[in-house]
ModelCIF file with pLDDT and N, C-alpha, C, O atoms, coordinates in Angstrom:
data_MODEL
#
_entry.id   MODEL 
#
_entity.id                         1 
_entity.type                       polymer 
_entity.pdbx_number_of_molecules   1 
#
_entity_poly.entity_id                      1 
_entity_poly.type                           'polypeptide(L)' 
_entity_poly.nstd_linkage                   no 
_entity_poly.nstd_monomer                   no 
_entity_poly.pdbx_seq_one_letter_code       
;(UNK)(UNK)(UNK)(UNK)(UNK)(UNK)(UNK)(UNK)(UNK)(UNK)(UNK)(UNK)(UNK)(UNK)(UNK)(UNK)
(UNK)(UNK)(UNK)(UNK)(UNK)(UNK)(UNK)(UNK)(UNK)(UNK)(UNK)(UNK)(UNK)(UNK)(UNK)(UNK)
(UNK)(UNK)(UNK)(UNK)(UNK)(UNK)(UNK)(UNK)(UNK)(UNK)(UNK)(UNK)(UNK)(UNK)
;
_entity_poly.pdbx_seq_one_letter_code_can   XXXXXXXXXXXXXXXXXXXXXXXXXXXXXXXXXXXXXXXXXXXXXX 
_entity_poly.pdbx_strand_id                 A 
#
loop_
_entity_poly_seq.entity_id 
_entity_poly_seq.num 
_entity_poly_seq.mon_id 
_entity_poly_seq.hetero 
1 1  UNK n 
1 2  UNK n 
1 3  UNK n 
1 4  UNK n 
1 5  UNK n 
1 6  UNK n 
1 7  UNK n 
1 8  UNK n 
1 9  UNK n 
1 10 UNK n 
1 11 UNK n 
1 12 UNK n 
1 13 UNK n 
1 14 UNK n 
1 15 UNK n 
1 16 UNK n 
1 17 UNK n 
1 18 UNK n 
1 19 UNK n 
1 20 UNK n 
1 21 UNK n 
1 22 UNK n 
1 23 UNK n 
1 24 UNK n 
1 25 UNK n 
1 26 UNK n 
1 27 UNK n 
1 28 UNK n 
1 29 UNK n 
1 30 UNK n 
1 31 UNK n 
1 32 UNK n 
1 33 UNK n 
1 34 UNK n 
1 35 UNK n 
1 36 UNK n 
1 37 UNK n 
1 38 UNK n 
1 39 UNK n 
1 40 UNK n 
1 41 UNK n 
1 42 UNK n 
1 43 UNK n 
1 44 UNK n 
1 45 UNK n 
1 46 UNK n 
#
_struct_asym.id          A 
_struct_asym.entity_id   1 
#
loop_
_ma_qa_metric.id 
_ma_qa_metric.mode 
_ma_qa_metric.name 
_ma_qa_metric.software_group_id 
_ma_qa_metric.type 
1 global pLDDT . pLDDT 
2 local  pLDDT . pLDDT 
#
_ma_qa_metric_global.metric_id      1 
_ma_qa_metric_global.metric_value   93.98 
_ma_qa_metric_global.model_id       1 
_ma_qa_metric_global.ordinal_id     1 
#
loop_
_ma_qa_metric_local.label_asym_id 
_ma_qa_metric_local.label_comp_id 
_ma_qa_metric_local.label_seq_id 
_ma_qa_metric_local.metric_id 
_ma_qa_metric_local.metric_value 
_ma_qa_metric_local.model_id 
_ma_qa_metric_local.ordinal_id 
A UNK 1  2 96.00 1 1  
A UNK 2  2 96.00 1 2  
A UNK 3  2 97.00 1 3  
A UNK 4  2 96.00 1 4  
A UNK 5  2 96.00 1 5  
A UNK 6  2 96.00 1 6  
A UNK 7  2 93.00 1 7  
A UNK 8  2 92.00 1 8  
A UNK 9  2 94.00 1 9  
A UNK 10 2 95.00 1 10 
A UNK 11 2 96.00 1 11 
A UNK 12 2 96.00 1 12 
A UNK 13 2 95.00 1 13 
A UNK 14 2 97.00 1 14 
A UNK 15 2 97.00 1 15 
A UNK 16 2 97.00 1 16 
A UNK 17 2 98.00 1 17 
A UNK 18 2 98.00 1 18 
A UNK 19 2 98.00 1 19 
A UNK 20 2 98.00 1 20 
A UNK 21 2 98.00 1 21 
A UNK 22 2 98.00 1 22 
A UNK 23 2 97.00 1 23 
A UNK 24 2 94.00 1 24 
A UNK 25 2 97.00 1 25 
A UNK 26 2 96.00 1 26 
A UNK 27 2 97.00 1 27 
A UNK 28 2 94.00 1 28 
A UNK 29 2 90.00 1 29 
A UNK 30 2 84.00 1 30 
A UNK 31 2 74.00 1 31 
A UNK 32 2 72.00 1 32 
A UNK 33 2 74.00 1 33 
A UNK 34 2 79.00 1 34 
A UNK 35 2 87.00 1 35 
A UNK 36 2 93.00 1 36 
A UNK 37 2 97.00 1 37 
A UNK 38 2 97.00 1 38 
A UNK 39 2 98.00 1 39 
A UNK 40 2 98.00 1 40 
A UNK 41 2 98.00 1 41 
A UNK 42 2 98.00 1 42 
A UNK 43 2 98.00 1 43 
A UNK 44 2 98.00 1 44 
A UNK 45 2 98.00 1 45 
A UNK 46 2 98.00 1 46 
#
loop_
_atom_site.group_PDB 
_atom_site.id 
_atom_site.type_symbol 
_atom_site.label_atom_id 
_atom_site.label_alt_id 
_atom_site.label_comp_id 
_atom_site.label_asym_id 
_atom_site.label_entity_id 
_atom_site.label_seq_id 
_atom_site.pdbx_PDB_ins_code 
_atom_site.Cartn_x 
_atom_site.Cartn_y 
_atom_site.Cartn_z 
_atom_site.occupancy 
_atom_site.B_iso_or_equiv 
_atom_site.pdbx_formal_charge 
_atom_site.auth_seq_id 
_atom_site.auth_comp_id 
_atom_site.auth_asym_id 
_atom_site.auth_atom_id 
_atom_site.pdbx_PDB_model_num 
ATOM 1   N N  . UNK A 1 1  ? -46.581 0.076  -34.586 1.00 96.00 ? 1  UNK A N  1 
ATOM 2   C CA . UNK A 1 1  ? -47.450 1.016  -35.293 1.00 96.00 ? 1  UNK A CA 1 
ATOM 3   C C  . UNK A 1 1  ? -47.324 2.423  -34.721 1.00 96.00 ? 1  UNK A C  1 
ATOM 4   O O  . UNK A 1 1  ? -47.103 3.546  -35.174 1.00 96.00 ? 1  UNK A O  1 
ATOM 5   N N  . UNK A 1 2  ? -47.531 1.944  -33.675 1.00 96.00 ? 2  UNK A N  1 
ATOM 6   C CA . UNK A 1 2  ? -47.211 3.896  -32.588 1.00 96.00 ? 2  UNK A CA 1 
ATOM 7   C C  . UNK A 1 2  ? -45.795 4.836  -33.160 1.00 96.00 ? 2  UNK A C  1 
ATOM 8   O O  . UNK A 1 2  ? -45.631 5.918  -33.725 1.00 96.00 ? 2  UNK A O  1 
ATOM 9   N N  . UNK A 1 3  ? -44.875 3.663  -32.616 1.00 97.00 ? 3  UNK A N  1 
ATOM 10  C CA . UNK A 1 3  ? -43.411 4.144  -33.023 1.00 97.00 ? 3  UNK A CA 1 
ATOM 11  C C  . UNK A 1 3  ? -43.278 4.631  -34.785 1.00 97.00 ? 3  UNK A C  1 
ATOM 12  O O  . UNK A 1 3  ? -42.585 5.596  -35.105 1.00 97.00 ? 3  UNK A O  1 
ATOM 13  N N  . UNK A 1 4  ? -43.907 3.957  -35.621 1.00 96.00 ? 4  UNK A N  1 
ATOM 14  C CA . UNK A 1 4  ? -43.834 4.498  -37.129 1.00 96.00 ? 4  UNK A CA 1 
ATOM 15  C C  . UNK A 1 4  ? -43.001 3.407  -37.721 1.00 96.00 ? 4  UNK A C  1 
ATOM 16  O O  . UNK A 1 4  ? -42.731 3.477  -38.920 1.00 96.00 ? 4  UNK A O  1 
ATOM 17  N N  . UNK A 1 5  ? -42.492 2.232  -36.881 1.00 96.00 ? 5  UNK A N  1 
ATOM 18  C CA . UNK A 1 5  ? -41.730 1.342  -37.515 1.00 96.00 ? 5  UNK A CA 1 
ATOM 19  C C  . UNK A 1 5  ? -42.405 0.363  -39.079 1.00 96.00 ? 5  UNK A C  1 
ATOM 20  O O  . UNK A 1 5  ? -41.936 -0.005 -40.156 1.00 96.00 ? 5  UNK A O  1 
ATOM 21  N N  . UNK A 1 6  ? -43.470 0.293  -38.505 1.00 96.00 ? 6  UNK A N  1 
ATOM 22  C CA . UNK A 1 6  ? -44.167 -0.188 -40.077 1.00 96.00 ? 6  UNK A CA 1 
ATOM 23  C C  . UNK A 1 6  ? -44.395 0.637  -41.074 1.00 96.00 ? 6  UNK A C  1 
ATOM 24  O O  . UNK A 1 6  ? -44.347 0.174  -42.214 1.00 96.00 ? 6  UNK A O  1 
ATOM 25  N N  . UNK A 1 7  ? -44.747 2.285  -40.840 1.00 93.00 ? 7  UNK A N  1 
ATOM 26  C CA . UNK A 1 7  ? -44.092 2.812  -42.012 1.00 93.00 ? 7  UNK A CA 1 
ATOM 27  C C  . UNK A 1 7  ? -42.984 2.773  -42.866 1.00 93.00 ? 7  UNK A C  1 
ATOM 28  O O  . UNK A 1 7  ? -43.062 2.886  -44.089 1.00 93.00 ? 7  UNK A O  1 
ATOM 29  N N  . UNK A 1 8  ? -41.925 2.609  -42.209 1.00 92.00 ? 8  UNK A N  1 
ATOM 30  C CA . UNK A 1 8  ? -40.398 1.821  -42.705 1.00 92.00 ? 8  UNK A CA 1 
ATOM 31  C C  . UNK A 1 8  ? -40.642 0.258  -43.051 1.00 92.00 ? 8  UNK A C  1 
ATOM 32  O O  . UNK A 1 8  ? -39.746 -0.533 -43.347 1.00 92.00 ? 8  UNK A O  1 
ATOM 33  N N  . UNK A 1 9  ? -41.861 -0.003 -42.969 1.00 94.00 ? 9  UNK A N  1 
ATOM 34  C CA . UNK A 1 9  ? -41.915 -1.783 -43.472 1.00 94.00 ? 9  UNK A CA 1 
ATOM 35  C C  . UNK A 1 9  ? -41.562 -2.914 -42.234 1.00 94.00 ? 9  UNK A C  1 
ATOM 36  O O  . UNK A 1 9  ? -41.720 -4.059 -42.660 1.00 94.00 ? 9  UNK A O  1 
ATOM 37  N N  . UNK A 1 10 ? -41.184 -2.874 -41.003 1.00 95.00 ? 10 UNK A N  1 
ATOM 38  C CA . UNK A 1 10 ? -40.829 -3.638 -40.364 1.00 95.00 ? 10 UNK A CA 1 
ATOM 39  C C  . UNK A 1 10 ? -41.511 -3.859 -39.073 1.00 95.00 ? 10 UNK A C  1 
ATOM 40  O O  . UNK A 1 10 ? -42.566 -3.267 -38.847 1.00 95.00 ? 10 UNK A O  1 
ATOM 41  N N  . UNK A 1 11 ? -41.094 -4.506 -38.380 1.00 96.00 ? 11 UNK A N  1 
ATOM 42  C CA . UNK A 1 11 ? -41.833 -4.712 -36.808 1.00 96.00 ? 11 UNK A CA 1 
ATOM 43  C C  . UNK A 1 11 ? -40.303 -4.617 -35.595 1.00 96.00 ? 11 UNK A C  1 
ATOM 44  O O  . UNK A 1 11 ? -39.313 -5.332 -35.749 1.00 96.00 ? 11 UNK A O  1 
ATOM 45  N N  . UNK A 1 12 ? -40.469 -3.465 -34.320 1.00 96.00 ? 12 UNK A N  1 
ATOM 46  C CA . UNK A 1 12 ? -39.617 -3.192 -33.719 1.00 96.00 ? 12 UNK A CA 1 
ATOM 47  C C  . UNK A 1 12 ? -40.030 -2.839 -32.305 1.00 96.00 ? 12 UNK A C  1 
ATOM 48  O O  . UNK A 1 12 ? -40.891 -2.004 -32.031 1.00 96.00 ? 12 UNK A O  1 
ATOM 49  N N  . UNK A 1 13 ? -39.265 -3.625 -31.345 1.00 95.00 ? 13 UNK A N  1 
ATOM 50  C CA . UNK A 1 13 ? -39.595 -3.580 -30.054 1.00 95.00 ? 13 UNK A CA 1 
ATOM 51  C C  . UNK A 1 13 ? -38.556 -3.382 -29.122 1.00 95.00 ? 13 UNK A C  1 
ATOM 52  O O  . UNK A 1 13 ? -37.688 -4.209 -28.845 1.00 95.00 ? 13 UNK A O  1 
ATOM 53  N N  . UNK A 1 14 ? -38.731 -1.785 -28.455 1.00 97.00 ? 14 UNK A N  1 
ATOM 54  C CA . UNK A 1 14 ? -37.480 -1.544 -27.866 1.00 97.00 ? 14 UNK A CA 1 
ATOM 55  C C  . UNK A 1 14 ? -37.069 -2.161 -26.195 1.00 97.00 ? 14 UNK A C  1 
ATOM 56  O O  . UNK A 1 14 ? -37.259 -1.037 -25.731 1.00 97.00 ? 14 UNK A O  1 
ATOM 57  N N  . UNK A 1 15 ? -36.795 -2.738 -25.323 1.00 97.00 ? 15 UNK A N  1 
ATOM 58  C CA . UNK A 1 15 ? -36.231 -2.730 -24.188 1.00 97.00 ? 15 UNK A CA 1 
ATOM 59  C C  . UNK A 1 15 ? -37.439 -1.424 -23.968 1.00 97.00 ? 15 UNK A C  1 
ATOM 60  O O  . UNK A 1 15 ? -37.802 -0.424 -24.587 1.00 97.00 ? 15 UNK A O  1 
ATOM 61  N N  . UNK A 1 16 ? -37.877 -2.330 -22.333 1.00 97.00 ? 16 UNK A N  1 
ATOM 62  C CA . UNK A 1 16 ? -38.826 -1.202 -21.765 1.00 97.00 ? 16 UNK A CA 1 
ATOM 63  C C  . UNK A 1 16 ? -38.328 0.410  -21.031 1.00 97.00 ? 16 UNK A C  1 
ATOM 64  O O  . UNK A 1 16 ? -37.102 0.417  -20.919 1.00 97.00 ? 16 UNK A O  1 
ATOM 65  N N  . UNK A 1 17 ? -38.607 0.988  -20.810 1.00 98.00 ? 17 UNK A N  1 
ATOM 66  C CA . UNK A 1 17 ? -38.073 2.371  -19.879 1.00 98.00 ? 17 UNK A CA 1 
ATOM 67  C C  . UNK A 1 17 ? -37.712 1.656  -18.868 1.00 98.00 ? 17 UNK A C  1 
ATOM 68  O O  . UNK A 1 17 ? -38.176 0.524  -18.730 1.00 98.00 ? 17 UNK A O  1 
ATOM 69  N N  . UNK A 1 18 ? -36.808 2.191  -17.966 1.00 98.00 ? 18 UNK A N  1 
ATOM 70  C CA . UNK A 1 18 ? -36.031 1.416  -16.928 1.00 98.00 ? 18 UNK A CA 1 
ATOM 71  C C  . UNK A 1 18 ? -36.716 3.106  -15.792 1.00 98.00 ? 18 UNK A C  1 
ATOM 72  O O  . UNK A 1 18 ? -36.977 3.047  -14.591 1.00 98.00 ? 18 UNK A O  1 
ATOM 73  N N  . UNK A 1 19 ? -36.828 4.333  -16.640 1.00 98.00 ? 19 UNK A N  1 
ATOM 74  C CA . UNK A 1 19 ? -37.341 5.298  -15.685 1.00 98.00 ? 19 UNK A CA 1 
ATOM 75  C C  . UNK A 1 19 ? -37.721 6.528  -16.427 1.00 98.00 ? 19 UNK A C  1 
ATOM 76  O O  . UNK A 1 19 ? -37.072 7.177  -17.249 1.00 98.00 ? 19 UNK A O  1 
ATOM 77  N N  . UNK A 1 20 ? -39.021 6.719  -15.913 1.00 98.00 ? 20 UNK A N  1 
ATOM 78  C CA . UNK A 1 20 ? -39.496 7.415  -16.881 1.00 98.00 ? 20 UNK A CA 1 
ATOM 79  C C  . UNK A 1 20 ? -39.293 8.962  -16.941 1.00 98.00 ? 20 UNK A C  1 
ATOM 80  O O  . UNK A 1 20 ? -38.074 8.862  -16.809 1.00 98.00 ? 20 UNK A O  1 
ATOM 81  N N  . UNK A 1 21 ? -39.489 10.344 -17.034 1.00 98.00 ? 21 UNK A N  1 
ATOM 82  C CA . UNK A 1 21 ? -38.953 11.644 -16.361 1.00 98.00 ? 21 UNK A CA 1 
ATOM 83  C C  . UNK A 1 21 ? -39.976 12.352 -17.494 1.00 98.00 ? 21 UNK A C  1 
ATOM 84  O O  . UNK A 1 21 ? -40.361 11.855 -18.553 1.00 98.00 ? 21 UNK A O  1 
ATOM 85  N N  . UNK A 1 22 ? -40.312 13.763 -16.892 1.00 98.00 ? 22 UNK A N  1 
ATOM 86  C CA . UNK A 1 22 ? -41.208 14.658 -16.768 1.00 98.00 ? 22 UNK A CA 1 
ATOM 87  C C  . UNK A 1 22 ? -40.356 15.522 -16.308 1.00 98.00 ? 22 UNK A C  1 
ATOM 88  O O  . UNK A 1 22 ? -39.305 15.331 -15.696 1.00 98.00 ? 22 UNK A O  1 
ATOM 89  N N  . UNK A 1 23 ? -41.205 17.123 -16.855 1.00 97.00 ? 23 UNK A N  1 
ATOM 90  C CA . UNK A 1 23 ? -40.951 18.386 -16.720 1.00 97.00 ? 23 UNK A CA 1 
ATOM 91  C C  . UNK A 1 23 ? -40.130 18.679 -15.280 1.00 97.00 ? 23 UNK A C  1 
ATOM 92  O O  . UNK A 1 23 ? -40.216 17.867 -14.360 1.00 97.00 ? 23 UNK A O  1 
ATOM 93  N N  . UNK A 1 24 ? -39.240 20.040 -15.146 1.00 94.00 ? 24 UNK A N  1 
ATOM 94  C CA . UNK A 1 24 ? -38.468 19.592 -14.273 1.00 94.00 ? 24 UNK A CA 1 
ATOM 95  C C  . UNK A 1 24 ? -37.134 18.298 -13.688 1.00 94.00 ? 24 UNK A C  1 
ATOM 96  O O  . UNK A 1 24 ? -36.006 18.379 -13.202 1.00 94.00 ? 24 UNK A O  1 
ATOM 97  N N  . UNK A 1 25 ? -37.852 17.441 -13.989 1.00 97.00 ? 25 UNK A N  1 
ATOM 98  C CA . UNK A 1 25 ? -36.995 16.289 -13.064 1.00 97.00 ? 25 UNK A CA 1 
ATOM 99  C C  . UNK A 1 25 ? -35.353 16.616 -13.494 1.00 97.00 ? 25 UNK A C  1 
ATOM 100 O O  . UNK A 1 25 ? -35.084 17.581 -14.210 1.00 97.00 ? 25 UNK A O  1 
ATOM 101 N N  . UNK A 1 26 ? -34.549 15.908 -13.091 1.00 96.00 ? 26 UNK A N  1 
ATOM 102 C CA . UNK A 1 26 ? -32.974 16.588 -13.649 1.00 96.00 ? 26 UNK A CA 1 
ATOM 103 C C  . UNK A 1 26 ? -32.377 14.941 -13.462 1.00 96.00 ? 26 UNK A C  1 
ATOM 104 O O  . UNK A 1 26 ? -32.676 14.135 -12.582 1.00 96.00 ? 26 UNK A O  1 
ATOM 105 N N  . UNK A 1 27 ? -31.540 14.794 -14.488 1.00 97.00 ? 27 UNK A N  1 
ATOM 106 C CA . UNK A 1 27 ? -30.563 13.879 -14.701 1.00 97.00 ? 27 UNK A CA 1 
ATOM 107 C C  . UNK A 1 27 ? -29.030 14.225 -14.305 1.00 97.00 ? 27 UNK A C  1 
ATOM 108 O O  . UNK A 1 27 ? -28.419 15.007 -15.033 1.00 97.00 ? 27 UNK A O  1 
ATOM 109 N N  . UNK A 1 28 ? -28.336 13.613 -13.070 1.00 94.00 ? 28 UNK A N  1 
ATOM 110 C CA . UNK A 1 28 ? -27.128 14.266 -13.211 1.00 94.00 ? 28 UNK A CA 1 
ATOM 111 C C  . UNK A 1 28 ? -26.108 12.958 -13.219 1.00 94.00 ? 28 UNK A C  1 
ATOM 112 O O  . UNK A 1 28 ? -26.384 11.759 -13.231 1.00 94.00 ? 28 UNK A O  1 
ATOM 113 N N  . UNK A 1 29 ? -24.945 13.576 -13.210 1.00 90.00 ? 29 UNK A N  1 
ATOM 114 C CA . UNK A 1 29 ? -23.774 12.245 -13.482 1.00 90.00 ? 29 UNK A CA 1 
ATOM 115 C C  . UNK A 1 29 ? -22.716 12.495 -12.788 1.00 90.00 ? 29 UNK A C  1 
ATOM 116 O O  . UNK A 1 29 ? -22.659 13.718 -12.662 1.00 90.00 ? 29 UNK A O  1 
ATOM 117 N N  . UNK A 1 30 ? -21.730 11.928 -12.201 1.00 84.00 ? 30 UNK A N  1 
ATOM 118 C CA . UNK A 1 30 ? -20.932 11.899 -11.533 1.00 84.00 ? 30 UNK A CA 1 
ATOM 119 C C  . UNK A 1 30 ? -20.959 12.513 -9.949  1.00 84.00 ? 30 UNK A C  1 
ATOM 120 O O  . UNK A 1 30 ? -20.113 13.266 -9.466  1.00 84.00 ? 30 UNK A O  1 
ATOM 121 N N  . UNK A 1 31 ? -22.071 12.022 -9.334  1.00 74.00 ? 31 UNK A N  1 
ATOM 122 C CA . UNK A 1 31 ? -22.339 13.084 -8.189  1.00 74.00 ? 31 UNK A CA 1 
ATOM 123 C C  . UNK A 1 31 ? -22.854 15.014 -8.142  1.00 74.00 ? 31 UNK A C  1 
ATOM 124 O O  . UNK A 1 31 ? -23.225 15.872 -8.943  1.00 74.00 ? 31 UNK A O  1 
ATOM 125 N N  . UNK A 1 32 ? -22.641 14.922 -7.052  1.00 72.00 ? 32 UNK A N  1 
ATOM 126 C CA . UNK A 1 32 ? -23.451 16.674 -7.173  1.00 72.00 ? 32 UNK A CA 1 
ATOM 127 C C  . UNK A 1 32 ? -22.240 17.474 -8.015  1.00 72.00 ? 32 UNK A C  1 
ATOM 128 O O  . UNK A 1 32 ? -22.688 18.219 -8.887  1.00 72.00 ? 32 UNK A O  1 
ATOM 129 N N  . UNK A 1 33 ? -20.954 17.446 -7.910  1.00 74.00 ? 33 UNK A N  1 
ATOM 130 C CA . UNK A 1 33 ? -20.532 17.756 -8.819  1.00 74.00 ? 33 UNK A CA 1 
ATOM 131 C C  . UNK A 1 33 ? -20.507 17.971 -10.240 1.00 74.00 ? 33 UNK A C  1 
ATOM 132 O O  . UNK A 1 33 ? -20.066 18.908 -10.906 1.00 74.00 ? 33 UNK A O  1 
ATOM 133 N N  . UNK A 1 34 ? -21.244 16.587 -10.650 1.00 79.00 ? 34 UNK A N  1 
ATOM 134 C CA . UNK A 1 34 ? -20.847 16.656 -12.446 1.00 79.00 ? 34 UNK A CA 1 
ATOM 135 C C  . UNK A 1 34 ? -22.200 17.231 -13.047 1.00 79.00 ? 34 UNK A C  1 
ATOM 136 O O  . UNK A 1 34 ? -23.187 17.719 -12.496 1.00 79.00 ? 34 UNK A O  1 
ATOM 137 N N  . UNK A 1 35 ? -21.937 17.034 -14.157 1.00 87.00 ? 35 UNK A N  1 
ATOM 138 C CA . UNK A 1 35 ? -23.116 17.898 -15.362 1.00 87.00 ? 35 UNK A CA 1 
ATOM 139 C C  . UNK A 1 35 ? -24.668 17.358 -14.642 1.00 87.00 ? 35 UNK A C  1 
ATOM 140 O O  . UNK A 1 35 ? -24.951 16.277 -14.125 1.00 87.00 ? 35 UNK A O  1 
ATOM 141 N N  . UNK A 1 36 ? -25.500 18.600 -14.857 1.00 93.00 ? 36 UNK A N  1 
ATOM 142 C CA . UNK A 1 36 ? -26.807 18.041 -14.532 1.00 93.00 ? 36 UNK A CA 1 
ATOM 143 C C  . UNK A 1 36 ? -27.736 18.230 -15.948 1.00 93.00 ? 36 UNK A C  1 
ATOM 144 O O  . UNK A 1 36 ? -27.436 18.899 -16.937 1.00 93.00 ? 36 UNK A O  1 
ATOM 145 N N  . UNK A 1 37 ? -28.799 17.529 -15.749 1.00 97.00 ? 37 UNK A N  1 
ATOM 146 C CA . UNK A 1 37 ? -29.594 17.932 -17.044 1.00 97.00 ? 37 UNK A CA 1 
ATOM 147 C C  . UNK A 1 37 ? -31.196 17.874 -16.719 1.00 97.00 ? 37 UNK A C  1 
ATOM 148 O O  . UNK A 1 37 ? -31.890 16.938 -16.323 1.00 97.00 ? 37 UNK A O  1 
ATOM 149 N N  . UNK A 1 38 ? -31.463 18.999 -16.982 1.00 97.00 ? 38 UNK A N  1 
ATOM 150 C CA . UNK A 1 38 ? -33.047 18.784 -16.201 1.00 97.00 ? 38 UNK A CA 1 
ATOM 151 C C  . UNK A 1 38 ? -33.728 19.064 -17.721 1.00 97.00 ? 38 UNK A C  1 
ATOM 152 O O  . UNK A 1 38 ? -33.450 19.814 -18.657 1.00 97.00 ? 38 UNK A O  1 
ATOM 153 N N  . UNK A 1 39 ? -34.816 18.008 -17.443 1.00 98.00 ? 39 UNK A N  1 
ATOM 154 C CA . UNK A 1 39 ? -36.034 17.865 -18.454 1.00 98.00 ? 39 UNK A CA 1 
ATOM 155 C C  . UNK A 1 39 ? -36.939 18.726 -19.147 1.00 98.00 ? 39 UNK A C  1 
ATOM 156 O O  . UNK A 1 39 ? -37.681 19.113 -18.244 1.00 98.00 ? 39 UNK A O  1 
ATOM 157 N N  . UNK A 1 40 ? -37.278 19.196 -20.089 1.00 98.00 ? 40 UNK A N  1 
ATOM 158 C CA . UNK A 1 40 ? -38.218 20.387 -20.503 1.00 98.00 ? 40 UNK A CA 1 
ATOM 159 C C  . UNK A 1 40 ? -39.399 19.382 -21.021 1.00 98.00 ? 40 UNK A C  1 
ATOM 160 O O  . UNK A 1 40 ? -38.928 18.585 -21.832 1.00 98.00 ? 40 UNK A O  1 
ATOM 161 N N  . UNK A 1 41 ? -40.795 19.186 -20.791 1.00 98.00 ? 41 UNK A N  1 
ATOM 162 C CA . UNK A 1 41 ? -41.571 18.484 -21.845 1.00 98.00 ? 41 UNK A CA 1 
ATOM 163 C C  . UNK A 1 41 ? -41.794 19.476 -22.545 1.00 98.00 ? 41 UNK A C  1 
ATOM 164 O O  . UNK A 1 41 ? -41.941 20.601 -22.069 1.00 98.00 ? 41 UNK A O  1 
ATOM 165 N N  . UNK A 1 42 ? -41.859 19.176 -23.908 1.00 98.00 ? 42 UNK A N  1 
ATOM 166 C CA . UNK A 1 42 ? -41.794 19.498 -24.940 1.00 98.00 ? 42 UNK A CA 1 
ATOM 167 C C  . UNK A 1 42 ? -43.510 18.990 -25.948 1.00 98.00 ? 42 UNK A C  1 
ATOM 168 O O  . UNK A 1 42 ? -43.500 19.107 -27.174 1.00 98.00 ? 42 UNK A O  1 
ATOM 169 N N  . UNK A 1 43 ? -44.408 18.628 -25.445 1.00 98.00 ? 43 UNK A N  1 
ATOM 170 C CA . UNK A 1 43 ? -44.821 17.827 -26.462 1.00 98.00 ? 43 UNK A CA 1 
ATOM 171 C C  . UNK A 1 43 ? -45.800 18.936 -27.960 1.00 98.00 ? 43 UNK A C  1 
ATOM 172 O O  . UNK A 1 43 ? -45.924 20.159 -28.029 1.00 98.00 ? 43 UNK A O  1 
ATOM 173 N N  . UNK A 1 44 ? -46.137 18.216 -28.598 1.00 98.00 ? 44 UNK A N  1 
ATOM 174 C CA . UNK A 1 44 ? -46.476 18.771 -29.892 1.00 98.00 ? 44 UNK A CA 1 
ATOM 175 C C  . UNK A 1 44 ? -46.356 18.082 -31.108 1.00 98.00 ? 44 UNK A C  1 
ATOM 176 O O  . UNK A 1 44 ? -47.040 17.923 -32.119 1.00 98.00 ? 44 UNK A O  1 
ATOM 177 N N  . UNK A 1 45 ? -45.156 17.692 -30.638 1.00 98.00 ? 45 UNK A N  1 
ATOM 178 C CA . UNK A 1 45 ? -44.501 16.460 -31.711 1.00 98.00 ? 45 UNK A CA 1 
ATOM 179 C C  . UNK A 1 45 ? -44.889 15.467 -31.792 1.00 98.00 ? 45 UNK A C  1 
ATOM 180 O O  . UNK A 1 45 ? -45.233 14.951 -32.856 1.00 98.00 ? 45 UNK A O  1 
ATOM 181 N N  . UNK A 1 46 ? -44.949 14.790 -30.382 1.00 98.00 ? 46 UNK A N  1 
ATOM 182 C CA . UNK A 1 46 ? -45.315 13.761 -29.713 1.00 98.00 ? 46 UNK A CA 1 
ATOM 183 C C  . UNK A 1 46 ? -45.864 14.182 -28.366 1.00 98.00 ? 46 UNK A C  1 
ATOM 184 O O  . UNK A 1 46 ? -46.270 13.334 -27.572 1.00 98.00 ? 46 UNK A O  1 
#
């Protein structure tokens, strides 16, 4: 119901968060070297 999946008619349950992230925090990949990606919250939408 939250997700909006029964507006589309159905019932849907995703795999839980494995980790959750907030403003700031940064995602990076391949060590300190590779791409980083830091978080903006955004909400309004959701």
């Amino acid at each position: 119901r939250s997700n909006l999946a029964t507006e589309l008619g159905f019932e849907f349950s995703s795999p839980d968060a494995d980790k959750f992230i907030d403003e700031g925090d940064t995602l990076a990949l391949g060590g300190k070297n590779g791409p980083a990606f830091e978080v903006l919250h955004l909400p309004g939408h959701t």
